[in-house]
N, C-alpha and C. Protein backbone atom coordinates (compact mmCIF):
# COMPACT_ATOMS: atom_id res chain seq x y z
N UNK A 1 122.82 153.28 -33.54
CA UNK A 1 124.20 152.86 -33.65
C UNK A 1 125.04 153.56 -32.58
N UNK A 2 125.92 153.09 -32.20
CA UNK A 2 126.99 153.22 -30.91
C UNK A 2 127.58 154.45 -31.97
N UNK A 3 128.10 155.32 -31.45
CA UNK A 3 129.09 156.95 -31.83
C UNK A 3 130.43 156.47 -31.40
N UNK A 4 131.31 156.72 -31.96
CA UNK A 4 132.60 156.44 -32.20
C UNK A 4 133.02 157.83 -31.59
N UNK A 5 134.21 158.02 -30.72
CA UNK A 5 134.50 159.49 -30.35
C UNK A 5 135.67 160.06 -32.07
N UNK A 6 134.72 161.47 -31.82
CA UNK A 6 135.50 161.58 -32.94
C UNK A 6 136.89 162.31 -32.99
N UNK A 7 137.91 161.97 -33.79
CA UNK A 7 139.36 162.59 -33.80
C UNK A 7 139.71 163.37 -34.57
N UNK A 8 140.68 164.24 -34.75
CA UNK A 8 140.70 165.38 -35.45
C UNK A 8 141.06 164.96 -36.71
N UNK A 9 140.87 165.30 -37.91
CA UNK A 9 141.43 165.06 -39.25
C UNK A 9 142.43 165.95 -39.31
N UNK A 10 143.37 165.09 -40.09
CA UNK A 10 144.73 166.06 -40.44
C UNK A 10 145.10 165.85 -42.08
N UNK A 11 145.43 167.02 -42.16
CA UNK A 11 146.12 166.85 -43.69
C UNK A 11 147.38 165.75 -43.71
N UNK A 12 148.11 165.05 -44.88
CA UNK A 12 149.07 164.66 -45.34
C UNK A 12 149.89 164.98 -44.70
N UNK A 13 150.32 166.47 -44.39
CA UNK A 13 151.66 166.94 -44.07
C UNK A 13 151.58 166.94 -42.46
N UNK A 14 150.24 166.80 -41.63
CA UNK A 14 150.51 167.09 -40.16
C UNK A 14 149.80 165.48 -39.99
N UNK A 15 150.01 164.75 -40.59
CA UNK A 15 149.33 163.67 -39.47
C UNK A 15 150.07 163.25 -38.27
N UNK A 16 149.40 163.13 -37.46
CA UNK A 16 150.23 162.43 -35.96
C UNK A 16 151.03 161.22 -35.96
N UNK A 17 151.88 161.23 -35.37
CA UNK A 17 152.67 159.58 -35.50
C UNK A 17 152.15 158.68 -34.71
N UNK A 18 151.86 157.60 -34.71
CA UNK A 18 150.95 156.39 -34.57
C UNK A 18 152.17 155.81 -33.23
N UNK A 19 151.34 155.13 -32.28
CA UNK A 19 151.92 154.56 -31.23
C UNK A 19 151.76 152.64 -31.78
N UNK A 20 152.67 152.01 -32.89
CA UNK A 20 152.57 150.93 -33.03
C UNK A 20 153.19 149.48 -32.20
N UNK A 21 151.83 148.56 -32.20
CA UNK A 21 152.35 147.54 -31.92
C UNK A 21 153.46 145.98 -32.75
N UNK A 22 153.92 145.28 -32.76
CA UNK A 22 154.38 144.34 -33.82
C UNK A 22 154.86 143.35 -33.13
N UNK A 23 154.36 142.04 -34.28
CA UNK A 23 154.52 140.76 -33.44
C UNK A 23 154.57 140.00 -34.66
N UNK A 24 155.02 138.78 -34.38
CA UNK A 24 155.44 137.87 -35.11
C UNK A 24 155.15 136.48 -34.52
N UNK A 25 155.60 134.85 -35.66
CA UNK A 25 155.65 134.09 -34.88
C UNK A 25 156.79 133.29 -35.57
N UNK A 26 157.28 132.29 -35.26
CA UNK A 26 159.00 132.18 -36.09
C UNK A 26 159.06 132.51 -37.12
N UNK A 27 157.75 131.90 -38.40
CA UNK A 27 157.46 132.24 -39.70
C UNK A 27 157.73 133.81 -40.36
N UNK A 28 157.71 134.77 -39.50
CA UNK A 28 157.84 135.80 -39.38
C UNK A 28 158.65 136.69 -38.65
N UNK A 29 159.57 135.79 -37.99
CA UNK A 29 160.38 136.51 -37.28
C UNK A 29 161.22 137.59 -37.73
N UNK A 30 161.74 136.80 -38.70
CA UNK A 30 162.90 137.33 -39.59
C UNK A 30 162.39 139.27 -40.73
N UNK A 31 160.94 139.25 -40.35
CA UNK A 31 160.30 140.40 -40.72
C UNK A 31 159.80 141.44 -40.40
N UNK A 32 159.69 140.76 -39.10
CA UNK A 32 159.51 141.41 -37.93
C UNK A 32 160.48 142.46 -37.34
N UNK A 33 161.82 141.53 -37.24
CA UNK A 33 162.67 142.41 -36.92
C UNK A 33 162.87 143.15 -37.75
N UNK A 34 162.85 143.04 -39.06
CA UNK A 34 163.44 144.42 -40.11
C UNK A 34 162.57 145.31 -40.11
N UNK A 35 161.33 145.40 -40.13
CA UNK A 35 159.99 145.69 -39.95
C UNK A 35 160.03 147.07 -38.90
N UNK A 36 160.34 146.29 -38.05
CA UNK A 36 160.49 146.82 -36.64
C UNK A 36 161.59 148.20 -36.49
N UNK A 37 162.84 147.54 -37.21
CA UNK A 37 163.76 148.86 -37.20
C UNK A 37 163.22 150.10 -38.13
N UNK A 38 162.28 149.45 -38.77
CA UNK A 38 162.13 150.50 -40.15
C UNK A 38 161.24 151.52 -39.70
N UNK A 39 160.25 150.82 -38.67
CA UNK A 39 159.18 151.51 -38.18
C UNK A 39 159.54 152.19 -37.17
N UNK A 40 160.80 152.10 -36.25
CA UNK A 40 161.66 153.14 -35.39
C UNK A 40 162.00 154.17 -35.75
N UNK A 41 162.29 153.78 -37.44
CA UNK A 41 162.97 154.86 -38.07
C UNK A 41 162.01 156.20 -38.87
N UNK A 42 161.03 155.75 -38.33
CA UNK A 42 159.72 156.36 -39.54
C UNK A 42 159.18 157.44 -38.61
N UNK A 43 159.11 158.52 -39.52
CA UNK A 43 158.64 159.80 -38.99
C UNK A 43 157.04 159.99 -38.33
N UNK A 44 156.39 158.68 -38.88
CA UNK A 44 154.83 158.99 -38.84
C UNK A 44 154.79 157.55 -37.67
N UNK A 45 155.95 157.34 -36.88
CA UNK A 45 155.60 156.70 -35.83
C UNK A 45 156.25 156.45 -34.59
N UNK A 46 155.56 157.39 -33.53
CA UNK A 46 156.10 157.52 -32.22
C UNK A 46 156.61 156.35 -31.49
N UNK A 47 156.01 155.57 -31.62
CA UNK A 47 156.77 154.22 -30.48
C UNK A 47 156.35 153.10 -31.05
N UNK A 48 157.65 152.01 -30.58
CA UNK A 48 156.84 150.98 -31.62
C UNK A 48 157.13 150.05 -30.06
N UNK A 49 156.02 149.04 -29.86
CA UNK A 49 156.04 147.99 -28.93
C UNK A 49 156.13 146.47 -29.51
N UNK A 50 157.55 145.74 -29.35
CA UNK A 50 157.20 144.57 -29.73
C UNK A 50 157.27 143.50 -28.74
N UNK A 51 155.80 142.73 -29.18
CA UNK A 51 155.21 141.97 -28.36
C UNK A 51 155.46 140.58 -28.62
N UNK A 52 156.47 139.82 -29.71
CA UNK A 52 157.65 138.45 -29.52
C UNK A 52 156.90 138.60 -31.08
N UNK A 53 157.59 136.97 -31.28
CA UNK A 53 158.24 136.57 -30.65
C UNK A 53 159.76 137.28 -30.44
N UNK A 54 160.17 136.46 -29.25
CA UNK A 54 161.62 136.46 -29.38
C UNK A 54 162.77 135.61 -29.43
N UNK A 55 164.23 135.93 -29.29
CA UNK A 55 164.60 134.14 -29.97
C UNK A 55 165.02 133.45 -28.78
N UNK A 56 164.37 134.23 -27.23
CA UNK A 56 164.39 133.07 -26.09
C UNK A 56 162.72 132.72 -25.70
N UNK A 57 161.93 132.76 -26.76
CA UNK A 57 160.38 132.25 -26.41
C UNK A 57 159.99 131.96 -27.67
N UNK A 58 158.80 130.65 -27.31
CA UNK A 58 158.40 129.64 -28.23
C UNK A 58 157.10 130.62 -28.72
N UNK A 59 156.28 131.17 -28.10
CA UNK A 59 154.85 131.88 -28.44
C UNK A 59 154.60 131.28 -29.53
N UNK A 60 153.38 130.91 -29.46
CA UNK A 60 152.76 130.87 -31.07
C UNK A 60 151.98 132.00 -31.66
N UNK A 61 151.85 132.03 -32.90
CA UNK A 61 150.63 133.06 -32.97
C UNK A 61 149.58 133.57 -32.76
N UNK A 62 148.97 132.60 -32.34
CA UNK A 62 147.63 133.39 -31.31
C UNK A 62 148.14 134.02 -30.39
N UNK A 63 149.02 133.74 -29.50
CA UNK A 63 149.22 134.28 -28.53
C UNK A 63 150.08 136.21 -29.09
N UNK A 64 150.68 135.82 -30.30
CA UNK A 64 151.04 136.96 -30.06
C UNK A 64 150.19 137.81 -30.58
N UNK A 65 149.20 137.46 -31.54
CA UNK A 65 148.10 138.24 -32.14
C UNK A 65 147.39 138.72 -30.33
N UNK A 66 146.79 137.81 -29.69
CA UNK A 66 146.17 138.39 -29.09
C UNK A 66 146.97 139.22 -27.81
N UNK A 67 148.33 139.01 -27.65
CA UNK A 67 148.75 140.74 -26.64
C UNK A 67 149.08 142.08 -27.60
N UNK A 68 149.04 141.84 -29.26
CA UNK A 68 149.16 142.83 -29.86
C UNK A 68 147.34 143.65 -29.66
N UNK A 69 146.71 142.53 -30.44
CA UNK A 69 145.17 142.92 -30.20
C UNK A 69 144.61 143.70 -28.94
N UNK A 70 145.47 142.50 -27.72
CA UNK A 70 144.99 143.63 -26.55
C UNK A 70 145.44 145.08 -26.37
N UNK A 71 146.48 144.94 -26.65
CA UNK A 71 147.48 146.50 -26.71
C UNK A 71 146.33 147.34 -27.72
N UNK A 72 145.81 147.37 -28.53
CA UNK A 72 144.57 148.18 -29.10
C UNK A 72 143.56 148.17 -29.15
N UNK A 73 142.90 147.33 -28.27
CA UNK A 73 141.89 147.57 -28.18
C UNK A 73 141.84 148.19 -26.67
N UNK A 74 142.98 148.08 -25.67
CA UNK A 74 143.13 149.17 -24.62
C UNK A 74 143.54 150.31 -24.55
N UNK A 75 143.95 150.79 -26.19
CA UNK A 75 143.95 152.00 -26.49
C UNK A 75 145.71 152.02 -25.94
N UNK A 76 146.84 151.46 -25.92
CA UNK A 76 147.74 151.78 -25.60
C UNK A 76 148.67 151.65 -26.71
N UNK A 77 148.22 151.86 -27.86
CA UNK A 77 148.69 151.76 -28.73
C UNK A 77 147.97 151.61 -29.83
N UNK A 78 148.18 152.90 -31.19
CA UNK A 78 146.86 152.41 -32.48
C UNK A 78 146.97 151.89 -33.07
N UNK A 79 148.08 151.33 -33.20
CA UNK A 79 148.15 150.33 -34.61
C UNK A 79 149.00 148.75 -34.06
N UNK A 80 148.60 147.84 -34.74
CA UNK A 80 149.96 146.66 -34.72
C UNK A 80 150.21 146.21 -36.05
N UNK A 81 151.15 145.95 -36.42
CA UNK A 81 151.75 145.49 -37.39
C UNK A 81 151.81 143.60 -36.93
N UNK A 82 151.63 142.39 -37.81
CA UNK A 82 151.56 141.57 -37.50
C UNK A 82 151.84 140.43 -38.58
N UNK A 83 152.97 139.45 -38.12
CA UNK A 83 153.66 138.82 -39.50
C UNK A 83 153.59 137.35 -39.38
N UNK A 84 152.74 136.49 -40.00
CA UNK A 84 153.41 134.91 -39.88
C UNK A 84 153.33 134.53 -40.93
N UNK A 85 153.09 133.24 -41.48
CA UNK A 85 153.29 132.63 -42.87
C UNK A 85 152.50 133.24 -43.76
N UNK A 86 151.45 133.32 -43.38
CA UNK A 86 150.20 133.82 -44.63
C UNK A 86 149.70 135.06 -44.29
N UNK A 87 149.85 135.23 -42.98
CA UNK A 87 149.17 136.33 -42.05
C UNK A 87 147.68 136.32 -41.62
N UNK A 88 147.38 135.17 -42.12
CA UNK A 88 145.75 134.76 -41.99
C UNK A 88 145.83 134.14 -40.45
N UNK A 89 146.58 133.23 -39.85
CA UNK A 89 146.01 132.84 -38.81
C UNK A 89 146.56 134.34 -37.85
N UNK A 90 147.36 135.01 -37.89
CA UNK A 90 147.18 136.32 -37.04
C UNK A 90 146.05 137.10 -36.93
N UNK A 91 145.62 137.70 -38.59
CA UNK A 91 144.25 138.14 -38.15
C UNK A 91 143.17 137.37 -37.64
N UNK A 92 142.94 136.00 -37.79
CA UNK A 92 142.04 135.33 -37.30
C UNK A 92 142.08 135.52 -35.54
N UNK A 93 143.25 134.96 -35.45
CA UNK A 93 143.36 135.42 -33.75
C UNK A 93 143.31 137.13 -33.67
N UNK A 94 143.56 137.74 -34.01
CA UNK A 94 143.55 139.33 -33.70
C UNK A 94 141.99 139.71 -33.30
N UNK A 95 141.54 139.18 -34.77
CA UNK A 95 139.62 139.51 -34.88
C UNK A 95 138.99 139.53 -33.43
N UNK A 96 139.32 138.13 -33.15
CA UNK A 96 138.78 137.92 -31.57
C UNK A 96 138.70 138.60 -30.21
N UNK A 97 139.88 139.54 -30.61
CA UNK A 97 139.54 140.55 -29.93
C UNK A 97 138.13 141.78 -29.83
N UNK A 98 137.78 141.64 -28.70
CA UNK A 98 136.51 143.19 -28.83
C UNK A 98 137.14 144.33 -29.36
N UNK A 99 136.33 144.94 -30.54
CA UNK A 99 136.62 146.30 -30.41
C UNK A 99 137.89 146.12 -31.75
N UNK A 100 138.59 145.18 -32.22
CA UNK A 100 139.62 145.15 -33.06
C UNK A 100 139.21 144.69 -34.23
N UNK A 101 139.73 145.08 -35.36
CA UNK A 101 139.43 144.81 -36.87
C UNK A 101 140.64 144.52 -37.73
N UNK A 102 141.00 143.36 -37.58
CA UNK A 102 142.23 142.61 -38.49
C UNK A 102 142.14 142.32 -39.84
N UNK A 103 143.09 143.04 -40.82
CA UNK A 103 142.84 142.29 -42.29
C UNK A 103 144.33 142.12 -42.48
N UNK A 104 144.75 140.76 -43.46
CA UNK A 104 145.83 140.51 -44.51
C UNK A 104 145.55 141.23 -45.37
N UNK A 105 146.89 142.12 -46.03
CA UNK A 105 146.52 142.58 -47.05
C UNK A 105 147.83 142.68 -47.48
N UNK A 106 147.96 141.94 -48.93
CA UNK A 106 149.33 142.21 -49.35
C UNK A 106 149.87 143.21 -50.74
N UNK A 107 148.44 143.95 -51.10
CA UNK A 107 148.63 144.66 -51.81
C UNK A 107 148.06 145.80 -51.73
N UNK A 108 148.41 147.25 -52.21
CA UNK A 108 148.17 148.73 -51.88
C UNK A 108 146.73 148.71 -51.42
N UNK A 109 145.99 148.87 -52.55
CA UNK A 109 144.28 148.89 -52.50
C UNK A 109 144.08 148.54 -51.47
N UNK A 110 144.53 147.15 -50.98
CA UNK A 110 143.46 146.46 -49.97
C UNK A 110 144.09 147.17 -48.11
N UNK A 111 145.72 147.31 -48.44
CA UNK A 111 146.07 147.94 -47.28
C UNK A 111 145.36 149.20 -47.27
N UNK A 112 145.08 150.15 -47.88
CA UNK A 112 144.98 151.54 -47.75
C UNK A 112 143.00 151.22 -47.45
N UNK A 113 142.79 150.79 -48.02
CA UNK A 113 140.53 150.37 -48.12
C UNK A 113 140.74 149.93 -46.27
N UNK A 114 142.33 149.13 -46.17
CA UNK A 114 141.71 148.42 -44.69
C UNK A 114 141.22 149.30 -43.58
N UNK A 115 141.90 150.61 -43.76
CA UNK A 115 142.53 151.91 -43.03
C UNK A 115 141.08 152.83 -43.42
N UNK A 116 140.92 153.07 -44.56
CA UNK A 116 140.41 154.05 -45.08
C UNK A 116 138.65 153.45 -44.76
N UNK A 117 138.33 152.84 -45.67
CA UNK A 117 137.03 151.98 -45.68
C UNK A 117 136.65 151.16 -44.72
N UNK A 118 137.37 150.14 -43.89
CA UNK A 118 137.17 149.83 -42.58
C UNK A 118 137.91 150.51 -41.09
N UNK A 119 138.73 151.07 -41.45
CA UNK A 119 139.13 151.56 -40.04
C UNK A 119 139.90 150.37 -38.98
N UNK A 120 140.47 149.35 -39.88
CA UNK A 120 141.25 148.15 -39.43
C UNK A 120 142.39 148.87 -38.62
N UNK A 121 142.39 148.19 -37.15
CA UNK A 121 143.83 149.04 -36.79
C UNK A 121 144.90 147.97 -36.81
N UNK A 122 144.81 146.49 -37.43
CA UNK A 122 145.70 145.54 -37.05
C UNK A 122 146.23 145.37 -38.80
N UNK A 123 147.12 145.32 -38.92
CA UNK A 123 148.02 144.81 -40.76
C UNK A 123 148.37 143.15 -40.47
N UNK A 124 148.13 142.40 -41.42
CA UNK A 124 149.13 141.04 -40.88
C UNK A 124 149.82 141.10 -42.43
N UNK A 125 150.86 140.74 -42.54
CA UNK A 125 151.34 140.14 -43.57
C UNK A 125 151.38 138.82 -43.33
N UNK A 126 152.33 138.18 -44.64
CA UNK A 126 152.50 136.83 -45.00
C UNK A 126 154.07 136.77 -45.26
N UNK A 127 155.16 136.53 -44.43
CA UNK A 127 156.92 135.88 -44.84
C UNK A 127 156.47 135.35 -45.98
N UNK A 128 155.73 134.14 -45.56
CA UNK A 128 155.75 133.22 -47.07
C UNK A 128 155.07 133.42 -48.44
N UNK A 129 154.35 135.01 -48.28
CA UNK A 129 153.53 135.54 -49.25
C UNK A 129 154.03 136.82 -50.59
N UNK A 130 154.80 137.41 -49.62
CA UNK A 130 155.30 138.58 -49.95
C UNK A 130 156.76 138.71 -49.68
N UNK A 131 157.58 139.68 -50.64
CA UNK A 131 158.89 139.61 -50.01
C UNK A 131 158.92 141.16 -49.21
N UNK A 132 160.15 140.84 -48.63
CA UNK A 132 160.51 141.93 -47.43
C UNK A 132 160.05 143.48 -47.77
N UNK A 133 160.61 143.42 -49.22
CA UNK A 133 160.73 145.05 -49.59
C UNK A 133 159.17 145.83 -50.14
N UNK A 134 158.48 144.36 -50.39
CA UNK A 134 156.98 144.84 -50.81
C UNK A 134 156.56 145.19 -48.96
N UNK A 135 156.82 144.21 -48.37
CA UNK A 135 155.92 144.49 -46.96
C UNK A 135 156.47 146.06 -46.62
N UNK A 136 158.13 146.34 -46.47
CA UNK A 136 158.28 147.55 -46.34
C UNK A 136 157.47 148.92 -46.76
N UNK A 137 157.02 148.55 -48.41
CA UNK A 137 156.22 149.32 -48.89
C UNK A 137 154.62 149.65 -48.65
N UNK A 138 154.27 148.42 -48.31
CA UNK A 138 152.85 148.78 -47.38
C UNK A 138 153.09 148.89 -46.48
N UNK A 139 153.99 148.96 -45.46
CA UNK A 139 153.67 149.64 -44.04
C UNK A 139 153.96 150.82 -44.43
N UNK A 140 154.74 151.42 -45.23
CA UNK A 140 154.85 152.93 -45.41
C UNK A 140 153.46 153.43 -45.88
N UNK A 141 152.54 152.61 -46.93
CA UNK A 141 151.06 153.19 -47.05
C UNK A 141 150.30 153.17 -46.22
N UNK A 142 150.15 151.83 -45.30
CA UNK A 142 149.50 151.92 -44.07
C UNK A 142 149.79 153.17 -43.13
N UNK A 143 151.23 153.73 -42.90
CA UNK A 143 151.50 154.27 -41.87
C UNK A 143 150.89 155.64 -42.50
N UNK A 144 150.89 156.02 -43.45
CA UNK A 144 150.08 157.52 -44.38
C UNK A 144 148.74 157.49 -44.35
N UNK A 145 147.64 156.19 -43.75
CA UNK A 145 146.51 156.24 -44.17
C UNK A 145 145.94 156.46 -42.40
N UNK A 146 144.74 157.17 -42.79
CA UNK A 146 143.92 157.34 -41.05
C UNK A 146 142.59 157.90 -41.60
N UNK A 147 141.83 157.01 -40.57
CA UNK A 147 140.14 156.83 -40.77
C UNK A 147 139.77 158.11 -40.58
N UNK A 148 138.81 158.63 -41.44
CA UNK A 148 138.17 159.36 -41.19
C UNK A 148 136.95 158.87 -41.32
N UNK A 149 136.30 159.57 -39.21
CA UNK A 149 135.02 159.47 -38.49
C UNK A 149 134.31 160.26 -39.81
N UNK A 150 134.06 161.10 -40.49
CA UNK A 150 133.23 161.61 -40.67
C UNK A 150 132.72 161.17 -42.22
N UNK A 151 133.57 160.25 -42.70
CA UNK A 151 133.80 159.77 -44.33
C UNK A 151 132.02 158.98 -44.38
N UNK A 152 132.12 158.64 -45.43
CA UNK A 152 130.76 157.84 -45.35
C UNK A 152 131.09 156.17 -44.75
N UNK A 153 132.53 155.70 -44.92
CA UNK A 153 132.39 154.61 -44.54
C UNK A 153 132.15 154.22 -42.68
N UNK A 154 131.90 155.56 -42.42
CA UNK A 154 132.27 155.82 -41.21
C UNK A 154 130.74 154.61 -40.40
N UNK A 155 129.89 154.95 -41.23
CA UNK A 155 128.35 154.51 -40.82
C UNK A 155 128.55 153.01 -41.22
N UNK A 156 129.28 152.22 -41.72
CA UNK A 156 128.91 150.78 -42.27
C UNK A 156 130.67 150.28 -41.04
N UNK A 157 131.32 151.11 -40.46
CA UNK A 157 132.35 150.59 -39.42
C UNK A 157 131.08 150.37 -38.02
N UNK A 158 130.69 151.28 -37.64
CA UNK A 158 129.72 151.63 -37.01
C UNK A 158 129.06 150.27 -36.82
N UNK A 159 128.22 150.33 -38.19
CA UNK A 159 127.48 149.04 -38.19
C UNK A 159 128.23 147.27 -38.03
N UNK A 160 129.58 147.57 -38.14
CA UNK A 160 130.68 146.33 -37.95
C UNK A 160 130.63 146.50 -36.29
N UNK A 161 130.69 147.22 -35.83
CA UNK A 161 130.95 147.28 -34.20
C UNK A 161 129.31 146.78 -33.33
N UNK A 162 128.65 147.48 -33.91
CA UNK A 162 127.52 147.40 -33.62
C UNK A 162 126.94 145.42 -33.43
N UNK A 163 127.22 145.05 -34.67
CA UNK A 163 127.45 143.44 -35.12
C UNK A 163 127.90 142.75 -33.71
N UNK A 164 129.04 143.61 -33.61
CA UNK A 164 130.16 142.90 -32.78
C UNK A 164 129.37 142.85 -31.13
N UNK A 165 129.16 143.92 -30.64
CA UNK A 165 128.43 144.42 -29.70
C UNK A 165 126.96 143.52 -29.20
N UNK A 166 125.97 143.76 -30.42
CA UNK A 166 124.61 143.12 -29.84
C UNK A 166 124.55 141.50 -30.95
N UNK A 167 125.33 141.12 -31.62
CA UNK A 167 125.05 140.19 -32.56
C UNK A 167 124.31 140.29 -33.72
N UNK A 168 124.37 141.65 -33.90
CA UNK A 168 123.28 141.97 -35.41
C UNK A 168 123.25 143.08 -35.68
N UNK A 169 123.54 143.90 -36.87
CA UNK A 169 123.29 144.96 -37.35
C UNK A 169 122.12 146.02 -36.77
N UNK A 170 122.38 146.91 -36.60
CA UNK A 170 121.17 148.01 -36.12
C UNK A 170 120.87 148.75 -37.64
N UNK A 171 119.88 148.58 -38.54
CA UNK A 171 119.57 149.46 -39.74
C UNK A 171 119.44 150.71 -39.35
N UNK A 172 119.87 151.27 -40.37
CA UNK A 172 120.05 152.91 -40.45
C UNK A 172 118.18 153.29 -40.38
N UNK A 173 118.11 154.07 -39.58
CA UNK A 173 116.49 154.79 -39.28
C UNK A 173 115.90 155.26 -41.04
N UNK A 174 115.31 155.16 -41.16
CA UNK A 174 114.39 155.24 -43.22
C UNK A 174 114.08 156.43 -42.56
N UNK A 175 114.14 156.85 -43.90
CA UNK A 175 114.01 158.60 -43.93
C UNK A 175 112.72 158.41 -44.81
């Protein structure tokens, strides 16, 4: 299996602030922007880049999934935040990126497992799924959660990249 470089673990109280991306597509506009100020305002995140829409461009969502996607998987940023009707066709376009791991998730468990258990660096919500103040509340869990290389789920991300890489799982060596 391919080695992941590994990053320092931090407690609760020192984690690093995240360099986030965020994008939208009209469906989501309106979440985006609130989204966006909230995440300016948030202690656990250094810069936020938003990548549209905006209200002088049409973009659709693929397109903006994939300059958020690119923005992390070139490492210029760890996280994106990502909003359209359901949030499903964002991660679908996000996925497609090398190297990136997109999930919808509109409730705690599945945001915090995305982070924790897969090591997802992309969030999509759903406008038409969720209201404003719940999404507020999972980006605040998202923004508290960070993979740890050394966890056990660390070996079955591994094996997701690996997938991604040669087209098939590499089994763990039998002891």
């Amino acid at each position: 299996m391919t080695a992941f470089p590994r990053i320092p673990v931090a407690g609760p109280d020192v984690l690093p602030p995240l360099h986030v991306a965020i994008g939208a597509d009209r469906a989501g506009q309106e979440y985006k922007d609130a989204l966006g100020e909230y995440l300016h305002q948030h202690h656990l995140v250094a810069s936020v880049l938003d990548v549209g829409v905006h209200l002088w461009t049409e973009e659709a969502y693929p397109q903006i999934a994939e300059a958020a996607a690119r923005h992390v998987a070139e490492a210029t940023v760890d996280r994106a935040l990502l909003i359209c009707h359901t949030g499903l066709g964002m991660a679908i376009a996000a996925n497609k990126m090398s190297g990136v791991r997109a999930v919808t998730a509109h409730d705690s468990l599945s945001v915090r497992a995305s982070v924790l258990s897969n090591n997802a660096q992309v969030l999509t919500f759903g406008a038409g799924i969720i209201g404003l103040t719940l999404a507020k509340q999972l980006a605040e869990e998202w923004l508290a959660c960070r993979f740890d290389p050394a966890a056990s789920a660390a070996r079955k991300v591994l094996m997701i990249h690996d997938l991604e890489r040669t087209g098939r799982t590499i089994p763990p060596p039998v002891s």
